[in-house]
Protein backbone atom coordinates (compact mmCIF):
# COMPACT_ATOMS: atom_id res chain seq x y z
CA UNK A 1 87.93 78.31 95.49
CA UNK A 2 90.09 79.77 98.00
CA UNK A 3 93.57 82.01 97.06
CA UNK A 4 95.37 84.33 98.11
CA UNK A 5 95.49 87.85 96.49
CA UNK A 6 98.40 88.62 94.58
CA UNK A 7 99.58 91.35 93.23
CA UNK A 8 101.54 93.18 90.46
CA UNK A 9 105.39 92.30 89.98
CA UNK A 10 108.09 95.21 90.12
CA UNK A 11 110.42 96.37 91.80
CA UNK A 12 113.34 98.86 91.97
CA UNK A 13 115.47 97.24 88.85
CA UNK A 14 119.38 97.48 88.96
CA UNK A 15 122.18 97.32 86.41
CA UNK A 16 123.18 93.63 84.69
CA UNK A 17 126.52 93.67 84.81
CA UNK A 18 129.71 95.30 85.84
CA UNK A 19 131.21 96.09 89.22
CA UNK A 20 128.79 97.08 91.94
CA UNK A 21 129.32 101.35 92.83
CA UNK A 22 131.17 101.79 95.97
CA UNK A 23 128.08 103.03 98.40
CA UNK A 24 130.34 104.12 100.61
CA UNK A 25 131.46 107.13 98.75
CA UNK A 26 128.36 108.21 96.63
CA UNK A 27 125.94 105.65 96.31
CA UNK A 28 124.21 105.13 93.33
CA UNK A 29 120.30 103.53 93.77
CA UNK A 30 120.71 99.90 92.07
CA UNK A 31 123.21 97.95 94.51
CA UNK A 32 122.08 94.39 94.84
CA UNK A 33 124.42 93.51 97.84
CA UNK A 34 124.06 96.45 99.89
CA UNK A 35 119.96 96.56 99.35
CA UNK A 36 119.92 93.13 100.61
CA UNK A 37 121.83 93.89 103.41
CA UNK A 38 119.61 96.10 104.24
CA UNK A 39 116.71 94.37 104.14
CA UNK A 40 118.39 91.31 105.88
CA UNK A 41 119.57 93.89 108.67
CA UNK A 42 115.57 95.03 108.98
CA UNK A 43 114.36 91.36 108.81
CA UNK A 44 117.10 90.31 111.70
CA UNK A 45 115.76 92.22 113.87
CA UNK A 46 112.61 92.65 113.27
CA UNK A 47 112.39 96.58 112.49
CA UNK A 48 115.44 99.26 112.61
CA UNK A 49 116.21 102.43 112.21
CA UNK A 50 118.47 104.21 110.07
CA UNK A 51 121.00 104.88 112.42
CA UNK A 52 120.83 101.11 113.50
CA UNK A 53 120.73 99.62 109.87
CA UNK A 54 124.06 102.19 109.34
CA UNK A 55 125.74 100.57 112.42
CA UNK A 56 125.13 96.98 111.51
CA UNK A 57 125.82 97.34 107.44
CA UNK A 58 128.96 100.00 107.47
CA UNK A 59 126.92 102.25 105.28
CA UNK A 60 126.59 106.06 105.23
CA UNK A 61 123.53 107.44 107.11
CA UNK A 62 122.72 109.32 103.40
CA UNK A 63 123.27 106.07 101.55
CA UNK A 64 120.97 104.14 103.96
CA UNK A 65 118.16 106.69 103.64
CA UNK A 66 118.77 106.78 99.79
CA UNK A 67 118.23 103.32 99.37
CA UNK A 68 115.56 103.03 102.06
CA UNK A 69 113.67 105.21 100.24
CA UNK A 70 113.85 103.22 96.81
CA UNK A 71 112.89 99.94 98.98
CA UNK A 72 110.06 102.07 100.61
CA UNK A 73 108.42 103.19 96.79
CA UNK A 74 108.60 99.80 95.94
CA UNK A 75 106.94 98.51 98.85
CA UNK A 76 109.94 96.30 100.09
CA UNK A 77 110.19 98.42 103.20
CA UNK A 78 107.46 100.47 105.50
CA UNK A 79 108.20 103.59 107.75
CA UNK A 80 106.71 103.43 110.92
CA UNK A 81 106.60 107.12 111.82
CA UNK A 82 105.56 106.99 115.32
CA UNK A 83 108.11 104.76 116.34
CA UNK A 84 110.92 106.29 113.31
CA UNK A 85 112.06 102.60 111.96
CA UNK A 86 111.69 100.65 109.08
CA UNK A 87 109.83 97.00 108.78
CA UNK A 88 109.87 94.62 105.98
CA UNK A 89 106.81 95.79 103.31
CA UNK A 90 104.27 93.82 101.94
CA UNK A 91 105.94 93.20 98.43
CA UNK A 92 108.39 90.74 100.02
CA UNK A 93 105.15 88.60 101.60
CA UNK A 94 103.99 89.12 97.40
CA UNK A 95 107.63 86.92 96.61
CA UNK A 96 106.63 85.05 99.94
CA UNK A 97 103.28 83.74 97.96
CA UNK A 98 105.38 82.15 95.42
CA UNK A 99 106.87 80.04 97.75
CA UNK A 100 105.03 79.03 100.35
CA UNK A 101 100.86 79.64 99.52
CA UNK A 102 99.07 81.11 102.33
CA UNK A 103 102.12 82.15 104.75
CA UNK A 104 100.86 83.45 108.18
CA UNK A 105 97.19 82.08 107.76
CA UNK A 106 96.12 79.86 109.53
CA UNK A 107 93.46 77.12 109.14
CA UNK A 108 90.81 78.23 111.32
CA UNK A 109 91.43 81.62 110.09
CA UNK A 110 91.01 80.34 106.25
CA UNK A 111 88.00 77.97 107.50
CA UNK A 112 86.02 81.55 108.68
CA UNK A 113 86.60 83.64 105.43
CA UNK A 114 85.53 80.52 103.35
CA UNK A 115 82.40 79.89 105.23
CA UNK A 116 81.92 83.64 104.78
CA UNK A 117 81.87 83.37 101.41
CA UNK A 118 79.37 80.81 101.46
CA UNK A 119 77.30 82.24 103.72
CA UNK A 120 77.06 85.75 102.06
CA UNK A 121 77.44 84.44 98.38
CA UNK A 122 80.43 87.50 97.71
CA UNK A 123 83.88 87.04 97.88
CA UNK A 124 85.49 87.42 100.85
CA UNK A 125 88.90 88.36 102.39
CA UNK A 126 90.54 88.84 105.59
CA UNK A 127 93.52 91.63 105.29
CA UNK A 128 95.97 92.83 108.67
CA UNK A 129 96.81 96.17 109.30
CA UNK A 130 100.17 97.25 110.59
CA UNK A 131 100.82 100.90 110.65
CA UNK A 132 99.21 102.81 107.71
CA UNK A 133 98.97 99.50 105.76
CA UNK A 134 96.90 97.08 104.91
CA UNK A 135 97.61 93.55 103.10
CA UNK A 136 94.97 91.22 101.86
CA UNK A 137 96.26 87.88 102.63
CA UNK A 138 93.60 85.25 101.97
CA UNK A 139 91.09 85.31 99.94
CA UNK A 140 87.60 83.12 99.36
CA UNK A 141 86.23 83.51 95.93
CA UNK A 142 84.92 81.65 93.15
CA UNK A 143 83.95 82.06 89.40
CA UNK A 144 80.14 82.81 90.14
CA UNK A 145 81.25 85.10 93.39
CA UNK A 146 84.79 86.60 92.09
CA UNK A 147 87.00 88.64 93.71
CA UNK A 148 87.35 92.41 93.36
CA UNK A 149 90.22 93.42 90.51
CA UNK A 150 92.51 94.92 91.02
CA UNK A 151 92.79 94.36 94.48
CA UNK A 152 96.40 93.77 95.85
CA UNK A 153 99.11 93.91 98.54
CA UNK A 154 99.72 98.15 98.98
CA UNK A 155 96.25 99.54 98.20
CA UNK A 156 96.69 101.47 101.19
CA UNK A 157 96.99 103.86 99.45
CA UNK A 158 93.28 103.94 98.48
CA UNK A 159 91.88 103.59 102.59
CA UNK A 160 89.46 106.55 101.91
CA UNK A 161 87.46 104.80 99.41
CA UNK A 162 88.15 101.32 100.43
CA UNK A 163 85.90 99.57 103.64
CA UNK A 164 89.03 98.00 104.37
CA UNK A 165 90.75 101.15 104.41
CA UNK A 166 87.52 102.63 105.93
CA UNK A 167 88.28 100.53 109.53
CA UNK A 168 91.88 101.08 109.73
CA UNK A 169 91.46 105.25 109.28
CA UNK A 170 88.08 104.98 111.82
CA UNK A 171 90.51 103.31 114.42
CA UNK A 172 93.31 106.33 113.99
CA UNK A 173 93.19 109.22 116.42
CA UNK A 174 92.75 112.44 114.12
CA UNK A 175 96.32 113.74 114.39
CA UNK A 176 97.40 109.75 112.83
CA UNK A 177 94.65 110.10 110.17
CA UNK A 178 96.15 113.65 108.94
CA UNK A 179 99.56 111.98 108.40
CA UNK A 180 98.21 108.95 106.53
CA UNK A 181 95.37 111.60 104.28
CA UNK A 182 97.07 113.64 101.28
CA UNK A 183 95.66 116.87 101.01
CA UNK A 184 92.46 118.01 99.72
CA UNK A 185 91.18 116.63 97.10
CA UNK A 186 91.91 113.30 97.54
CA UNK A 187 92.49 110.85 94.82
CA UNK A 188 88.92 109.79 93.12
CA UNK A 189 88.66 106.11 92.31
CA UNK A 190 85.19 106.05 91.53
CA UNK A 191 82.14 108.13 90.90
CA UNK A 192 81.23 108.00 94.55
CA UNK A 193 84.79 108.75 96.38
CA UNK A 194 84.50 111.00 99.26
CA UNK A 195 87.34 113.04 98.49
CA UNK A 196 86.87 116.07 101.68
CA UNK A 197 88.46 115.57 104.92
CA UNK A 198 85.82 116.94 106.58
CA UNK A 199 82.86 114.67 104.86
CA UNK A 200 85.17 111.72 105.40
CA UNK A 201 85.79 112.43 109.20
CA UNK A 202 82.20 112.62 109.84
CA UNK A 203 81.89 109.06 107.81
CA UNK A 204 84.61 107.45 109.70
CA UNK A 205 82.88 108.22 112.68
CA UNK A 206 80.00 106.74 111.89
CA UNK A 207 81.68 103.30 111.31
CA UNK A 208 83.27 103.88 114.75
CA UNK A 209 80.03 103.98 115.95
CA UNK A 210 78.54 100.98 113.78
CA UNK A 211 81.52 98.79 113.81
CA UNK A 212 81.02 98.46 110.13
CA UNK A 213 82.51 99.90 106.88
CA UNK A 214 80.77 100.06 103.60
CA UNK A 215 81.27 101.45 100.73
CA UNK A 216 79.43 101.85 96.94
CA UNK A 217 81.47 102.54 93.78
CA UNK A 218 83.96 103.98 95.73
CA UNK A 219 87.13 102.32 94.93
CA UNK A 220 85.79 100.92 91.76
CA UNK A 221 81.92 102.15 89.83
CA UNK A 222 79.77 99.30 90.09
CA UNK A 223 80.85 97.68 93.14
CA UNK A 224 80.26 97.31 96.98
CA UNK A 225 82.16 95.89 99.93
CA UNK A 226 82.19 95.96 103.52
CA UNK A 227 84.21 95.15 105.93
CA UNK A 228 84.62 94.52 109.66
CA UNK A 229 87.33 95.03 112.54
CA UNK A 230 89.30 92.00 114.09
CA UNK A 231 91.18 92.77 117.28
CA UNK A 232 93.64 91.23 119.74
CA UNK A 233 92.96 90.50 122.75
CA UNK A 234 94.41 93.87 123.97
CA UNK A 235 91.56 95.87 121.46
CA UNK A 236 94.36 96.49 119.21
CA UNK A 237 93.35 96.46 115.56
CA UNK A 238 94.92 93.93 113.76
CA UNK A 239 93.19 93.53 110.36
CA UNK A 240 89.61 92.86 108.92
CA UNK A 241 86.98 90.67 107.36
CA UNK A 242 85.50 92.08 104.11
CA UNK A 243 83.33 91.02 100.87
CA UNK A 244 83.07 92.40 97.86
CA UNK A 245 80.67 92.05 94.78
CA UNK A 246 78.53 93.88 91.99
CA UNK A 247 75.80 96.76 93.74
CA UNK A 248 73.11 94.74 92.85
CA UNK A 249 74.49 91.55 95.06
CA UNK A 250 74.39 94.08 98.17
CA UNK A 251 71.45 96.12 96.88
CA UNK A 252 69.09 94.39 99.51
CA UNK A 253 69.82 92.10 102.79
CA UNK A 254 72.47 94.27 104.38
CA UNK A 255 71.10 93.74 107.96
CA UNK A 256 72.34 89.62 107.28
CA UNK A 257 75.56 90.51 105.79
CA UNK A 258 76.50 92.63 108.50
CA UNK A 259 75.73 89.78 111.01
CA UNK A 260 77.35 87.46 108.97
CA UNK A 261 80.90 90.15 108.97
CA UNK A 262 80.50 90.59 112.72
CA UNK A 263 79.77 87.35 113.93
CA UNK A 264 82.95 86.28 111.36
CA UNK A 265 85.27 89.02 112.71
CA UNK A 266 84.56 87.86 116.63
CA UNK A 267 85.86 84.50 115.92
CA UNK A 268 88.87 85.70 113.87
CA UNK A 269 89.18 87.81 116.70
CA UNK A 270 88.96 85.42 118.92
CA UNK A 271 91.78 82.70 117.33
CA UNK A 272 94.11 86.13 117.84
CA UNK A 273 93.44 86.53 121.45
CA UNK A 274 93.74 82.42 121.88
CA UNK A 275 96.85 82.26 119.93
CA UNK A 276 95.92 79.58 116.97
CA UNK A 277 96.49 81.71 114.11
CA UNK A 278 99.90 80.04 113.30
């Protein structure tokens, strides 16, 4: 069968009754109204900054970054540091699931990571990449191939040990790769983590090189995935193919499921640079 991932609920919770705090003079985290606004202010015009989301909604500078920063932990907002705005986060394309199944996949797109699945016998997924994150947004699995759990919308935070995360860090320039990295060591999710910069830089290169991401019991003991780049027609990375399953699926046959992630990725890559992935 064919989903999409989903992830776990939450979200910054506010008070149940009474009169909304006046933000304007010492905002309190919790407003309902003036969060929205926020978010509606981000979503109007596709990205903002602070100063612009202060302009449009009335609110203090301080109170916009307070509250930006509550909607950015819960994954409601991201920062794009290079270009210092905020977009809408992946946890409002979680709500988005509920509605509407499958938002901003398209067919042809869906067709690919299905017949990947198939053709690998693994589950499958297709994720896109904007700034430091990454969102799985279709998956192909089935109960003799399952998916990877947990795997959801914000395991960015994980890229070092993920091959998802593996080709959006190999397609940073060092200095955007330091910003995105915590410090030394990083977080272990499984026995084999490569938790060094250094170790990890050298790695990343290699699946530069390759064009190919693996990794084994690195995000979770017992299991391997791998994953491949898709690009617009500019080169720009814009997400990734990727399968998943126990070590012993991928103990043997690598060469074909490479070939299988490549070949895939081209012509996901290639619906981007035509324009029928909507």
């Amino acid at each position: 069968m064919a989903t999409e991932a989903t992830g776990s609920a939450g979200g910054p919770r506010g008070g149940g009754s009474g009169t909304a705090p006046n933000l304007e003079h010492g905002a309190r985290p919790g407003s309902v109204h003036r969060t929205l606004e926020i978010l509606e202010v981000v979503a109007g015009r596709g990205g903002a900054s602070a100063k612009e989301i202060a302009e449009a909604t009335g609110l203090p500078l301080p109170t916009v970054y307070r509250l930006s920063r509550e909607l950015l932990d819960s994954d409601y907002l991201v920062h794009i540091r290079e270009e210092g705005r905020f977009e809408l986060g992946y946890k409002l394309h979680q709500l988005g699931v509920s509605l509407h199944q499958q938002i901003g996949v398209s067919r042809e797109v869906r067709a690919e990571v299905m017949g990947l699945h198939h053709a690998v016998g693994a589950a499958a997924y297709f994720a896109v990449h904007r700034g430091s994150q990454i969102a799985v947004v279709f998956t192909a699995d089935s109960p003799r191939w399952p998916r990877l759990r947990p795997l959801e919308f914000g395991f960015h935070e994980a890229a070092h040990a993920t091959a998802l995360g593996k080709i959006l860090l190999a397609n940073m320039t060092p200095a955007q790769r330091a910003l995105h990295l915590g410090p030394e060591p990083m977080p272990r999710f499984g026995a084999a983590t490569i938790t060094g910069h250094r170790e990890l830089s050298e790695h990343l290169d290699r699946v530069a090189d390759r064009g190919i991401a693996w990794e084994f019991g690195e995000f979770q003991d017992g299991a391997t995935c791998a994953a491949a780049a898709v690009r617009a027609a500019s080169g720009v990375l814009v997400g990734s193919v990727a399968v998943s399953g126990p070590d012993a699926r991928f103990a043997t046959g690598r060469g074909e499921v490479e070939a299988a992630l490549r070949a895939t990725a081209s012509r996901v890559s290639r619906f981007y640079r035509s324009g029928t992935t909507r």
